[in-house]
N, C-alpha and C. Protein backbone atom coordinates (compact mmCIF):
# COMPACT_ATOMS: atom_id res chain seq x y z
N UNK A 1 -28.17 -28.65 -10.34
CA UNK A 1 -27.86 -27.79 -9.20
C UNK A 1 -28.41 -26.38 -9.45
N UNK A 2 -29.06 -25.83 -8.86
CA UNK A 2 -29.85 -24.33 -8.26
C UNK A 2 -28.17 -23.70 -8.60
N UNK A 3 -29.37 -22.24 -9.03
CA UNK A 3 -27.92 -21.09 -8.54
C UNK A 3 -27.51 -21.11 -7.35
N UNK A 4 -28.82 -20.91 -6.49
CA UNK A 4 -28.35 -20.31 -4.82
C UNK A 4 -27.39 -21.41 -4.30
N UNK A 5 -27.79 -22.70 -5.01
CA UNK A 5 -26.98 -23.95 -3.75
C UNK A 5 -25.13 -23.90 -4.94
N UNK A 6 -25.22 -23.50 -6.32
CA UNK A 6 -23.72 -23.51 -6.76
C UNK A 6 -23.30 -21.95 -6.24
N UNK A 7 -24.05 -20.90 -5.94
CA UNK A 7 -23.40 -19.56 -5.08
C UNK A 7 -22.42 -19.91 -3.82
N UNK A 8 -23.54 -20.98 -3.18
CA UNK A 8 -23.17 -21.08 -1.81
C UNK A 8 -22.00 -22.00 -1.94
N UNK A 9 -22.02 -23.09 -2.48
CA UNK A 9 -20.88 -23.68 -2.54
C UNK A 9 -19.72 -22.99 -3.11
N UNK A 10 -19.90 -22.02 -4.16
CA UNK A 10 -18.35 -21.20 -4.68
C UNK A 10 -18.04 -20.51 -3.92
N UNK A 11 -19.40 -19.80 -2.76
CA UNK A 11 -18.24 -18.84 -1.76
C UNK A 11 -17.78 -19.65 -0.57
N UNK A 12 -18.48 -20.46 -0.11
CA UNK A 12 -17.62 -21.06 0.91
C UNK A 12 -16.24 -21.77 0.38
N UNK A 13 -16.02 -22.08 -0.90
CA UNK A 13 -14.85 -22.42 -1.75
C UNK A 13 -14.01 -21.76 -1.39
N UNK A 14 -14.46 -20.26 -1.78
CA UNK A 14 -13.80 -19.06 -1.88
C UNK A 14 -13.10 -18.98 -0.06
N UNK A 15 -13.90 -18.93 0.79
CA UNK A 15 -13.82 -18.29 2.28
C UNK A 15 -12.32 -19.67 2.48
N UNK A 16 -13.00 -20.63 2.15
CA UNK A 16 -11.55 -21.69 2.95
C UNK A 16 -10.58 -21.65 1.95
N UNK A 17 -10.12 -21.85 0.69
CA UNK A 17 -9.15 -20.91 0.13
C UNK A 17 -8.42 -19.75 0.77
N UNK A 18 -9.24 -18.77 1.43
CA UNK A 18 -8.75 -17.36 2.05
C UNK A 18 -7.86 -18.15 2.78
N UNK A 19 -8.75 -18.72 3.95
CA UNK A 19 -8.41 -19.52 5.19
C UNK A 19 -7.29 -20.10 5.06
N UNK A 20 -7.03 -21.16 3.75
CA UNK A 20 -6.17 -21.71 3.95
C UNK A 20 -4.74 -21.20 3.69
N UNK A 21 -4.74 -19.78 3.04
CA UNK A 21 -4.02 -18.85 1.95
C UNK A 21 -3.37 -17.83 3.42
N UNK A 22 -4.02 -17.42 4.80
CA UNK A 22 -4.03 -16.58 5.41
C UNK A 22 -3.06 -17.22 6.16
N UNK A 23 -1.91 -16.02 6.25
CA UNK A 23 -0.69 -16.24 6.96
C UNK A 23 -1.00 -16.43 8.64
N UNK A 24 0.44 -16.74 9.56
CA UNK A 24 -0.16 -16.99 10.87
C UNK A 24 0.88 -15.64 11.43
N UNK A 25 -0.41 -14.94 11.85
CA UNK A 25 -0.11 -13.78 12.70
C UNK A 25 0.98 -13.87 13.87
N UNK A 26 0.84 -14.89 14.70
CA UNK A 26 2.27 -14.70 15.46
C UNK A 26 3.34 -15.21 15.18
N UNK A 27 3.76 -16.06 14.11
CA UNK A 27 4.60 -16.10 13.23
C UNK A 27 5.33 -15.15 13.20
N UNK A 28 4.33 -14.45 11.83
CA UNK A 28 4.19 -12.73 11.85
C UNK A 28 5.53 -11.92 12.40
N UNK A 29 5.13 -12.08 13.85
CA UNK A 29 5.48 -11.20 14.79
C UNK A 29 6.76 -11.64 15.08
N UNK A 30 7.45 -13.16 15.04
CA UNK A 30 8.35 -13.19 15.82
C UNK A 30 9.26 -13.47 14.07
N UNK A 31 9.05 -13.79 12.90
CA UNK A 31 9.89 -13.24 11.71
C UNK A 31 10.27 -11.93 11.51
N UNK A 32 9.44 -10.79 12.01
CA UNK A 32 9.09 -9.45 11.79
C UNK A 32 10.62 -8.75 12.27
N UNK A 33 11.34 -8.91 13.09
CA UNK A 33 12.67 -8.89 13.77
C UNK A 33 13.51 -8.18 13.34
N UNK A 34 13.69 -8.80 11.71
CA UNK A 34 14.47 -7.98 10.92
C UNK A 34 13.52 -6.68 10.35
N UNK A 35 12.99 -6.77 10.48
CA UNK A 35 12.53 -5.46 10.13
C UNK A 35 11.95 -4.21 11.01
N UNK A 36 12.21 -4.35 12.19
CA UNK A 36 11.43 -3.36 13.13
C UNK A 36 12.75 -2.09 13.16
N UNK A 37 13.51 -2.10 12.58
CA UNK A 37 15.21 -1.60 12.68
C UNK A 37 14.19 -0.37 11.30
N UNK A 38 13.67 -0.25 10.52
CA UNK A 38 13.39 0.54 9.72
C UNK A 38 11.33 0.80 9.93
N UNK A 39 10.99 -0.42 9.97
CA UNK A 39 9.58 -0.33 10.07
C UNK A 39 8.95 -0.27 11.38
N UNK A 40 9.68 0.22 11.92
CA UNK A 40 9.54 0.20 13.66
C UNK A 40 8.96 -1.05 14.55
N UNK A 41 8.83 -0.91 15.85
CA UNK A 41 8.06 -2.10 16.75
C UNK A 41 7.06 -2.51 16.35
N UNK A 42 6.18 -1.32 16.29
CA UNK A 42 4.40 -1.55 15.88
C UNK A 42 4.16 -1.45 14.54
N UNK A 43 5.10 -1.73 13.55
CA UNK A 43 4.92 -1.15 12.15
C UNK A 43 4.51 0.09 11.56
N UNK A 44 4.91 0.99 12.68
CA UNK A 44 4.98 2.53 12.52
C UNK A 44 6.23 3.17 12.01
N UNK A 45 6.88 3.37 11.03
CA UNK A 45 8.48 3.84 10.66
C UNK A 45 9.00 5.02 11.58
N UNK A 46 10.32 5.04 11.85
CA UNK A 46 10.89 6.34 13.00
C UNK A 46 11.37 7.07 11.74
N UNK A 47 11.39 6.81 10.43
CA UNK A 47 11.70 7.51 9.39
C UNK A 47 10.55 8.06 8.34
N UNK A 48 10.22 8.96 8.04
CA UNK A 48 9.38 9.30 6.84
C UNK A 48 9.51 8.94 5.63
N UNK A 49 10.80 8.71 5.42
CA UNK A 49 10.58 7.84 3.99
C UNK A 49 10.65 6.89 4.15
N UNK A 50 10.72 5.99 5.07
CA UNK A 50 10.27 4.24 4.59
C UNK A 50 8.89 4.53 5.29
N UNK A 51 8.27 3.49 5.08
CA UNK A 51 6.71 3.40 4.92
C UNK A 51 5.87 2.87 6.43
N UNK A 52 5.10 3.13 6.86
CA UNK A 52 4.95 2.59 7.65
C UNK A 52 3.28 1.31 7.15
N UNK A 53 3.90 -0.16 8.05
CA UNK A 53 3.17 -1.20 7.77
C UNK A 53 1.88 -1.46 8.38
N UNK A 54 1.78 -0.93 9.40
CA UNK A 54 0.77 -1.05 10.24
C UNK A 54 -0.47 -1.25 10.00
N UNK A 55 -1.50 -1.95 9.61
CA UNK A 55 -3.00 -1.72 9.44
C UNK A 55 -3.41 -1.79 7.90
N UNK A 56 -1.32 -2.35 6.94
CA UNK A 56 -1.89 -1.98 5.72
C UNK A 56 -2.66 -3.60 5.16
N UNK A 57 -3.28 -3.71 4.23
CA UNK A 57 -3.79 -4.82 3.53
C UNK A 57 -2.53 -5.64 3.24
N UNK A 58 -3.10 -7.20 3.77
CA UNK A 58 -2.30 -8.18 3.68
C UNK A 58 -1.89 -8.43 2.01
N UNK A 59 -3.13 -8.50 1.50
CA UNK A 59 -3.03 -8.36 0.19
C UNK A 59 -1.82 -7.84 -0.40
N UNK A 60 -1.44 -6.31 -0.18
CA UNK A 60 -0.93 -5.68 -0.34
C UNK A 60 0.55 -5.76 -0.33
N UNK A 61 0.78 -5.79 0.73
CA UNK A 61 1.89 -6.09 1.41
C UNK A 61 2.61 -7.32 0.77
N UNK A 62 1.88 -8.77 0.76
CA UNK A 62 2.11 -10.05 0.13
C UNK A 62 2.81 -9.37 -1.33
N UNK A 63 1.82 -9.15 -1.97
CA UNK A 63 2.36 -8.52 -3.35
C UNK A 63 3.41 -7.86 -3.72
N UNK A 64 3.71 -6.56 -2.94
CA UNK A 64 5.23 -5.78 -2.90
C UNK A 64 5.89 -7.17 -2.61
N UNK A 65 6.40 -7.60 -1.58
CA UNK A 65 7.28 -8.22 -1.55
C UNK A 65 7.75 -9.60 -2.17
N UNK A 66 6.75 -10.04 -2.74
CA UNK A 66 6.86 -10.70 -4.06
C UNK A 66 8.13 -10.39 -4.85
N UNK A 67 7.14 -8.87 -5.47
CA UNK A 67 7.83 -7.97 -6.25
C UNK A 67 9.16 -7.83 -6.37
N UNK A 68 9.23 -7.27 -5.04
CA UNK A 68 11.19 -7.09 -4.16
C UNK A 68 11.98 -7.98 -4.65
N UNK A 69 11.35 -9.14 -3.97
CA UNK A 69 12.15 -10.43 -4.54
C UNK A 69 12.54 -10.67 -5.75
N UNK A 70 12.10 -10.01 -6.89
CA UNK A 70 12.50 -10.13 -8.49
C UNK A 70 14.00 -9.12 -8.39
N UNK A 71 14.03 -8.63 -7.97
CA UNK A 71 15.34 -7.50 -7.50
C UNK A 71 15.05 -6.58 -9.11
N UNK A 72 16.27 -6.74 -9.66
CA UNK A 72 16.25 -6.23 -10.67
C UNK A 72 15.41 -6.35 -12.15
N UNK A 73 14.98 -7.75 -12.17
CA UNK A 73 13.76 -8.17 -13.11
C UNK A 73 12.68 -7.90 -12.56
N UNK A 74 12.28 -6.73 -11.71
CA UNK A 74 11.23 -6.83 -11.35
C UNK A 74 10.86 -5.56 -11.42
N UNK A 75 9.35 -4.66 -10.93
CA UNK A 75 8.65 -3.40 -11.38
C UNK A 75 9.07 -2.66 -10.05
N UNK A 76 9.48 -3.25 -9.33
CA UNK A 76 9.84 -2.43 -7.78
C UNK A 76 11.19 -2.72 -7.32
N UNK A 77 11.95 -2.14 -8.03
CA UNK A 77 13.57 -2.67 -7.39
C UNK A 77 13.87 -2.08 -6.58
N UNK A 78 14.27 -2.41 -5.53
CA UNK A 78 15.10 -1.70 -4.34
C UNK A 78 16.34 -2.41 -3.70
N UNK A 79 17.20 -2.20 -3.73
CA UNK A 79 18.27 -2.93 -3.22
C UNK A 79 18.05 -3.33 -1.93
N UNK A 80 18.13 -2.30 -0.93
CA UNK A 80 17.78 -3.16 0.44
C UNK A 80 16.41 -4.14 0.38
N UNK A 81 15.09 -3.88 0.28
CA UNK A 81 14.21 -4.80 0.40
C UNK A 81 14.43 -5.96 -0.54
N UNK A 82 15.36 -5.91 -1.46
CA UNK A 82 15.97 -7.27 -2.78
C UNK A 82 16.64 -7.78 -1.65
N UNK A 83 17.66 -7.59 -0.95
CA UNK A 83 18.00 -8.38 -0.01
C UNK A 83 17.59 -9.18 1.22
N UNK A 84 16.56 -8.12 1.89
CA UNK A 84 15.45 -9.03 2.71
C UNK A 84 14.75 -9.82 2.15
N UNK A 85 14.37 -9.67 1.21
CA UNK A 85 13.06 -10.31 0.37
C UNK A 85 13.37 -11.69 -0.16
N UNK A 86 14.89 -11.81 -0.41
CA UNK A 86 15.06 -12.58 -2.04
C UNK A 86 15.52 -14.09 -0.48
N UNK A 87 15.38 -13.36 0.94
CA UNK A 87 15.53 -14.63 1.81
C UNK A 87 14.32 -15.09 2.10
N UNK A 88 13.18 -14.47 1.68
CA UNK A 88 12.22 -14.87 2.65
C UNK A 88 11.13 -16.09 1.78
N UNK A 89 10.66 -17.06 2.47
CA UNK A 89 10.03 -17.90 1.85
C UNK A 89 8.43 -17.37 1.95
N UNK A 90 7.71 -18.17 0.47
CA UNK A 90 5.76 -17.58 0.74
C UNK A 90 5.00 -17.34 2.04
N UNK A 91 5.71 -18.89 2.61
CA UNK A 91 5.32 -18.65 3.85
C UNK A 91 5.47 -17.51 4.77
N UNK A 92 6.74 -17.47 4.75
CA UNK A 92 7.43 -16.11 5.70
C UNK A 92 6.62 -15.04 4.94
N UNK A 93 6.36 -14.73 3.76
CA UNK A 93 5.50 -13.56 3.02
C UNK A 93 3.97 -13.31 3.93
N UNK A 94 3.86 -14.53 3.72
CA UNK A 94 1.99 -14.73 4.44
C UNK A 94 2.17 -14.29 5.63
N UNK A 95 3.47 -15.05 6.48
CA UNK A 95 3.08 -14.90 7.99
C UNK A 95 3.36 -13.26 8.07
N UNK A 96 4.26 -12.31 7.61
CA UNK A 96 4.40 -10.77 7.90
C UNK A 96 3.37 -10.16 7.05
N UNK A 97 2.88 -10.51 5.95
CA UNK A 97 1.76 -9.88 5.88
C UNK A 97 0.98 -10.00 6.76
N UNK A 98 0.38 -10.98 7.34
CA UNK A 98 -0.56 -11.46 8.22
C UNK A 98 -0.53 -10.43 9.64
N UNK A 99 0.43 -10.37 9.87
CA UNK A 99 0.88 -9.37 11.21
C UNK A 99 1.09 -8.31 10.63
N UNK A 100 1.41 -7.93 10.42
CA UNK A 100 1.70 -6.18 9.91
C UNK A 100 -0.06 -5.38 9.41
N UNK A 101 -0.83 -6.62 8.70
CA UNK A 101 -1.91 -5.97 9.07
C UNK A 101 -2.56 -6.26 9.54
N UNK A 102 -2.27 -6.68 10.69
CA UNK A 102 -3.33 -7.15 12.02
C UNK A 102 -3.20 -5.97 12.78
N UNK A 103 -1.68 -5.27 12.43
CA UNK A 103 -1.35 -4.01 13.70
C UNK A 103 -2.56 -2.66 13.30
N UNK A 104 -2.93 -2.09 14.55
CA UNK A 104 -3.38 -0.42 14.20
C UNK A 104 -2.69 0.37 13.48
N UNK A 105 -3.30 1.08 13.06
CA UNK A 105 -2.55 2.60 11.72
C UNK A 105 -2.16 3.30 12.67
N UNK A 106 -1.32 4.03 12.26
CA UNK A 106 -0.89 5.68 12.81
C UNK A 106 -1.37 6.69 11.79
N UNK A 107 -2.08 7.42 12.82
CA UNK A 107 -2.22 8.67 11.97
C UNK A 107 -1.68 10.08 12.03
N UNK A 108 -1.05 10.54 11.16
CA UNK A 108 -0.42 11.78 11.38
C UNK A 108 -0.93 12.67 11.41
N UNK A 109 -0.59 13.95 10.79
CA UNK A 109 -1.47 15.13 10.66
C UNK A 109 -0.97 15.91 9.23
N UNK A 110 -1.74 16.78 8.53
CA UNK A 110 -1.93 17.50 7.57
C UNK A 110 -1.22 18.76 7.59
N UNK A 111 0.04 19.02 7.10
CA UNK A 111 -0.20 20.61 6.96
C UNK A 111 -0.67 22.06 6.58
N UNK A 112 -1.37 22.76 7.41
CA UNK A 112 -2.44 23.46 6.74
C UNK A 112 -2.28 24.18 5.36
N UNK A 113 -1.10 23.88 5.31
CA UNK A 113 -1.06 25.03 3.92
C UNK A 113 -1.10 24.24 2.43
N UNK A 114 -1.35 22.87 2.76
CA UNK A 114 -1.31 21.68 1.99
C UNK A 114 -2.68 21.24 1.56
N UNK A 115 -3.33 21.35 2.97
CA UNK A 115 -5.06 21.14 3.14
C UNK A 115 -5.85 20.97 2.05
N UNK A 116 -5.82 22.35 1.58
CA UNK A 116 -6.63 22.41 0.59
C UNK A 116 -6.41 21.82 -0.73
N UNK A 117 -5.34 22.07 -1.61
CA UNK A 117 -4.90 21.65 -2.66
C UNK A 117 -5.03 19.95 -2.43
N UNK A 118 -4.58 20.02 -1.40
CA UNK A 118 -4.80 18.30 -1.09
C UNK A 118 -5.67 17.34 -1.46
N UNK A 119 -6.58 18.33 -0.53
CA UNK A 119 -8.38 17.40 -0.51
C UNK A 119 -8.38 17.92 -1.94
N UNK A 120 -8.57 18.67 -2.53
CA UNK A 120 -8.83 19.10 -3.49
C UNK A 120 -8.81 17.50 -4.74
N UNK A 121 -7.24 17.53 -4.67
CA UNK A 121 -7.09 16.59 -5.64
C UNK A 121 -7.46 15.19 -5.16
N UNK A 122 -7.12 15.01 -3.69
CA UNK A 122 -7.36 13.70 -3.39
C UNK A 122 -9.15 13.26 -3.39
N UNK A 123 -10.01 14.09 -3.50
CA UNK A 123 -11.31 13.95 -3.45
C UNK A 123 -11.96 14.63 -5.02
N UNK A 124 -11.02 15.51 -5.71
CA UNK A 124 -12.00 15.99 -6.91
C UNK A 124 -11.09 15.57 -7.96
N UNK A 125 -9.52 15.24 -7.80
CA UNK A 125 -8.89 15.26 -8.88
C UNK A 125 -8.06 16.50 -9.39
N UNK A 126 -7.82 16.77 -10.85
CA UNK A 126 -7.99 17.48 -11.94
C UNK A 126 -8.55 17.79 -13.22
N UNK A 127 -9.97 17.39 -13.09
CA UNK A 127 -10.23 17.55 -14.53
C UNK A 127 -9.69 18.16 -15.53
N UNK A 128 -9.47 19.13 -15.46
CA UNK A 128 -8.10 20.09 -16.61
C UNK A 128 -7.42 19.25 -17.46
N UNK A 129 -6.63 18.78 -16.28
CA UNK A 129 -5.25 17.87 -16.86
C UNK A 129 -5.86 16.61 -16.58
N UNK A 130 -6.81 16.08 -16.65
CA UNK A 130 -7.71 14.59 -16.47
C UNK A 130 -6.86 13.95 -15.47
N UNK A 131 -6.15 14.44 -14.33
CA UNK A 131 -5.70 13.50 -13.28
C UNK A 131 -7.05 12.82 -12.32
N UNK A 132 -7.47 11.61 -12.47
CA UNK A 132 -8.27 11.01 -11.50
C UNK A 132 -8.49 11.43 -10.12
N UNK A 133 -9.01 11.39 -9.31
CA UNK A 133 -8.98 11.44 -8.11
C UNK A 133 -8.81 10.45 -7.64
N UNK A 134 -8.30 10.39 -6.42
CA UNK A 134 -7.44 9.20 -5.44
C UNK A 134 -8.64 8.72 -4.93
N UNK A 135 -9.75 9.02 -4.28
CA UNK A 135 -11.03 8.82 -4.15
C UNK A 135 -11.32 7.60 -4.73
N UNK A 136 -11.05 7.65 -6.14
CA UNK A 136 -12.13 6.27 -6.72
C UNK A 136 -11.53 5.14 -6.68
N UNK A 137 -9.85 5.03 -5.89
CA UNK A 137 -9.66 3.39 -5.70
C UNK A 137 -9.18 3.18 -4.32
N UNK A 138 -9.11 5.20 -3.87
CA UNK A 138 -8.51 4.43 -2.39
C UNK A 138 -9.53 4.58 -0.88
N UNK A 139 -10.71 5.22 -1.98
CA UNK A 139 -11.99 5.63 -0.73
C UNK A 139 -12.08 6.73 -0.15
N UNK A 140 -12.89 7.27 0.25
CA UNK A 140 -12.99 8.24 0.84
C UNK A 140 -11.97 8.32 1.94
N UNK A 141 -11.55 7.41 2.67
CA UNK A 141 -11.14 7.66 4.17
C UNK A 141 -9.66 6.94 4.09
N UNK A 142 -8.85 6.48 2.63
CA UNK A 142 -7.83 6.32 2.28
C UNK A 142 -7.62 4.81 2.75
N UNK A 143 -8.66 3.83 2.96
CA UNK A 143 -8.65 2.86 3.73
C UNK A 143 -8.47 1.94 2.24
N UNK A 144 -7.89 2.02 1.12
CA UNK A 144 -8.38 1.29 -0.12
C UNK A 144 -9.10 0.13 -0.41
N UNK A 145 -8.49 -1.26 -0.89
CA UNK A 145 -9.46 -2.14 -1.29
C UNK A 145 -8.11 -3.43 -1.03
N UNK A 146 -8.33 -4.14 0.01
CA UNK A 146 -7.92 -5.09 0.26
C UNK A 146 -7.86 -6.27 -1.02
N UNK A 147 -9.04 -7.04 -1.31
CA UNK A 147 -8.80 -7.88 -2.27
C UNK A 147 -8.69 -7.51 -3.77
N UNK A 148 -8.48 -6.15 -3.92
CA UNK A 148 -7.86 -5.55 -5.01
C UNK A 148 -6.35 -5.29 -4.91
N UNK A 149 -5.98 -5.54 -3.58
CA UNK A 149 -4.53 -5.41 -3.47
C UNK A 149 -4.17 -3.79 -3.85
N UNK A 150 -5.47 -2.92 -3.56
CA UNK A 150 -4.70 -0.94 -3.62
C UNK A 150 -4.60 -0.80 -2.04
N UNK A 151 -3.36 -0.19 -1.84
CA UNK A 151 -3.02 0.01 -0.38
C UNK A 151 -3.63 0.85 0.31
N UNK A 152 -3.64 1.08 1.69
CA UNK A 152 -4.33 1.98 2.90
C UNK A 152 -3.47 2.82 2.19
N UNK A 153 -3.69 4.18 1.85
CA UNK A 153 -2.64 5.62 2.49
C UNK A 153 -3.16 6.13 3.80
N UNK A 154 -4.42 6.07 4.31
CA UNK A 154 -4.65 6.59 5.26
C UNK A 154 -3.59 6.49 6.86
N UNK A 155 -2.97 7.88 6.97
CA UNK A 155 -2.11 7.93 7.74
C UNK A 155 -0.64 7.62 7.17
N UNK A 156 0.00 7.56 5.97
CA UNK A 156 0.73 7.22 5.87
C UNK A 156 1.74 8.07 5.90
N UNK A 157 3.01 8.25 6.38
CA UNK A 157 4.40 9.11 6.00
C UNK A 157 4.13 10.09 4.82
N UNK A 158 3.68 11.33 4.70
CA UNK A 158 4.06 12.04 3.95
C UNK A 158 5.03 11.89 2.73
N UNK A 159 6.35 12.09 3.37
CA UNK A 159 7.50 12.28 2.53
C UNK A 159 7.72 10.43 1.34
N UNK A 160 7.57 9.35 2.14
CA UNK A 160 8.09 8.51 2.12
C UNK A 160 6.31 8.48 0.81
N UNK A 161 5.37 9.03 0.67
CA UNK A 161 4.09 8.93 -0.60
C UNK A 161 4.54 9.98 -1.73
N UNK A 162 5.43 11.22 -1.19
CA UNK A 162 5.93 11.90 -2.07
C UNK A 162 6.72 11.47 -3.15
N UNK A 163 7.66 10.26 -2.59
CA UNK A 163 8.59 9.91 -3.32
C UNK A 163 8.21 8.62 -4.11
N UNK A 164 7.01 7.51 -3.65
CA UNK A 164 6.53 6.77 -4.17
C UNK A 164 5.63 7.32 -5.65
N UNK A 165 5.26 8.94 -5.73
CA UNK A 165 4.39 9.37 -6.71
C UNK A 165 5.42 9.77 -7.91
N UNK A 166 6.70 9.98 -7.18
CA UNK A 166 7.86 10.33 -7.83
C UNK A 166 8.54 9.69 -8.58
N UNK A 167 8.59 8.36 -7.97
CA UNK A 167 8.78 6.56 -8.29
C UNK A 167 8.37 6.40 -9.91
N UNK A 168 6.71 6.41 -9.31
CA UNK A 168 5.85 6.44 -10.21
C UNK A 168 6.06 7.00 -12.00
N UNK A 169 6.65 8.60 -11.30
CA UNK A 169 6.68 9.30 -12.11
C UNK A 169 7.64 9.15 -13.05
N UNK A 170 8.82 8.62 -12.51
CA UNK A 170 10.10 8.31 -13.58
C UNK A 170 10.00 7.26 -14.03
N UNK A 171 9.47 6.42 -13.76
CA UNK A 171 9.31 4.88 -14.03
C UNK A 171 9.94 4.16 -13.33
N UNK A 172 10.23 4.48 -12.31
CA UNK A 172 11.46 3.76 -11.28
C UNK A 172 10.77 2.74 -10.73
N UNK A 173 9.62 3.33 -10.48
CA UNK A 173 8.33 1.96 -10.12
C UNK A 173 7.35 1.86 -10.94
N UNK A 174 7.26 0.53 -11.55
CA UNK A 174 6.49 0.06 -12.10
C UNK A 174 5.29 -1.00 -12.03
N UNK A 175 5.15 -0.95 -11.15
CA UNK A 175 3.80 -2.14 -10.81
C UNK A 175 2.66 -1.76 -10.63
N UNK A 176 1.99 -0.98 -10.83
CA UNK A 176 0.89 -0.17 -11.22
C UNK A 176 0.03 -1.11 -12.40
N UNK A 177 -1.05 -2.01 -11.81
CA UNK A 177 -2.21 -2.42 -13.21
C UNK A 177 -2.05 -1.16 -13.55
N UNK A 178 -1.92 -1.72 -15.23
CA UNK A 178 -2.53 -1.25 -16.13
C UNK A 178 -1.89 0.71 -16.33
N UNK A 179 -0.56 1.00 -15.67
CA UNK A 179 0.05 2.28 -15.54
C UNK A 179 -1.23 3.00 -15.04
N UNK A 180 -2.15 2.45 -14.25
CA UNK A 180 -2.82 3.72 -13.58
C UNK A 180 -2.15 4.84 -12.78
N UNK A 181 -1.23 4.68 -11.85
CA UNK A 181 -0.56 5.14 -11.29
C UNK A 181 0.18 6.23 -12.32
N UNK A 182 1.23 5.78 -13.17
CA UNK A 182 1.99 6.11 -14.10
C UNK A 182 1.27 7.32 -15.21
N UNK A 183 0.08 7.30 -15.28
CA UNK A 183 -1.02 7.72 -16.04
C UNK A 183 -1.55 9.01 -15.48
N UNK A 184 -1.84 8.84 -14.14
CA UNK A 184 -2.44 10.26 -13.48
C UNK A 184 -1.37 10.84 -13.11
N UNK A 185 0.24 10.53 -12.28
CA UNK A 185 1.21 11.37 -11.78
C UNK A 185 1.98 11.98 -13.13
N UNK A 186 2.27 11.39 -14.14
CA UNK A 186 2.95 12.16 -15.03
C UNK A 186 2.05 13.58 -15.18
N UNK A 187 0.80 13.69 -14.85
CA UNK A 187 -0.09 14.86 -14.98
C UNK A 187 0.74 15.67 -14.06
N UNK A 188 0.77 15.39 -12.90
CA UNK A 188 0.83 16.25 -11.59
C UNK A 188 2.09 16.85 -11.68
N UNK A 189 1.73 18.01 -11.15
CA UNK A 189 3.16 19.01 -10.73
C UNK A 189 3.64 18.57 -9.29
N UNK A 190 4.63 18.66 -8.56
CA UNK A 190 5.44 18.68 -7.54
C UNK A 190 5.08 19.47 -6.28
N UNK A 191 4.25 20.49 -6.43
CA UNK A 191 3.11 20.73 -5.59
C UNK A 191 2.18 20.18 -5.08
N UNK A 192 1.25 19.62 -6.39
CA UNK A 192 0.47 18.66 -6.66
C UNK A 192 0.62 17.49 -5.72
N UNK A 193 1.74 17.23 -5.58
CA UNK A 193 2.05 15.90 -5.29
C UNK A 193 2.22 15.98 -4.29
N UNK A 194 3.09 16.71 -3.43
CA UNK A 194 3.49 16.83 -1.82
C UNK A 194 2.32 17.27 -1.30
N UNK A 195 1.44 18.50 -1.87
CA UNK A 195 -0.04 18.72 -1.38
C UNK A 195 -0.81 17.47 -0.97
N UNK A 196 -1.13 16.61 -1.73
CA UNK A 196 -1.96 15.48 -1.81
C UNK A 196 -1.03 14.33 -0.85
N UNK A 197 0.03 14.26 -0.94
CA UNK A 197 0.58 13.60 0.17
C UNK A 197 0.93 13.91 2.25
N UNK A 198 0.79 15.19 2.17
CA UNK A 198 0.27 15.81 3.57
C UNK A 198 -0.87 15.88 3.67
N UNK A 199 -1.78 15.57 2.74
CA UNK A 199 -3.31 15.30 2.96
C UNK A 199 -3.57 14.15 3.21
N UNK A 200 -2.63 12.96 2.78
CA UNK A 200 -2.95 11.56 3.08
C UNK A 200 -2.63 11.15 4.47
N UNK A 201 -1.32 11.73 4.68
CA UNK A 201 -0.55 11.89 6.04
C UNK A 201 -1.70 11.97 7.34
N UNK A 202 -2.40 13.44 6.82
CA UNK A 202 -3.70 13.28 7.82
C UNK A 202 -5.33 12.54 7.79
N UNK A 203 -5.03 11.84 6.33
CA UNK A 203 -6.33 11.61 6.28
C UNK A 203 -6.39 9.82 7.48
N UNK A 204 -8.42 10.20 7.45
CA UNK A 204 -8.35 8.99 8.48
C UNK A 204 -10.20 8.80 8.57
């Protein structure tokens, strides 16, 4: 067998795998029920600190709530989502991932006095204190990397990324490959952090 004809056969492998792996969107929508009470109708949150779902990577999404489901043996404990979660079957995982990012993003806006320090870090970093820039896994336009499973921030809740860097920071969350996460925020100051998170708020 040729490379080109074992290429072609591993990605079409690959594509119906996806296919067969890819939750059913209106499913999705009519499991989604219990959750529009915090994650709103359109998967937009009426709260800033819970997150809004809308437009994020299925990938993504699948994975946290995995997570949830470990409750307390797990890198993301939260009591309320341990309780939604620890009911929901793979399936039910696939089908609300599947819908939640089928929905459009919301995008917020930036506060100017944030702007700068923001972009700053979210596009240059800190070399100083070797904090990475958010740039190299979540993209220029905060849209990240789906089959890497790094989430959209673009547009996301401010307050509700403040407290996830914060998460981060105590170890309260742990699911970060490889403590990347864990690695650059212990750098950051509390400025740092809310700066770069009203920058995500508006980025798009």
């Amino acid at each position: 067998m040729n490379k080109l004809s074992l290429y072609t056969k591993i990605s079409l492998l690959i594509i119906f795998s996806a296919n067969i792996q890819a939750g059913d969107i209106a499913k999705g929508k009519e499991k989604s029920i219990t959750c529009v009470a915090c994650h709103g109708e359109a998967g937009v949150s009426p709260s800033p600190v819970w997150p809004k779902l809308a437009g994020q990577h299925e990938s993504y999404l699948s994975a946290q709530l995995h997570e949830f489901k470990k409750g307390p043996d797990g890198k993301r404990n939260n009591a309320i989502m341990y309780g939604i979660s620890v009911a929901l079957s793979s399936e039910d995982i696939d089908d609300l991932s599947a819908y939640y990012s089928s929905l459009s993003k919301s995008i917020g806006t930036t506060a100017d006095k944030s702007f700068k320090l923001g972009q700053n870090i979210y596009r240059g970093g800190n070399m100083e204190y070797k904090i990475q820039a958010c740039i190299a896994c979540h993209g220029p336009n905060g849209d990240g990397n789906g089959p890497a499973a790094i989430p959209v921030l673009s547009g996301q809740h401010a307050e509700y990324v403040y407290l996830q860097l914060k998460n981060f920071q105590k170890d309260i969350r742990s699911n970060d490959s490889n403590k990347m996460m864990r690695n650059i925020v212990h750098r950051m100051t509390d400025n740092e952090m809310k700066s770069v998170a009203q920058y995500i708020q508006g980025l798009h």
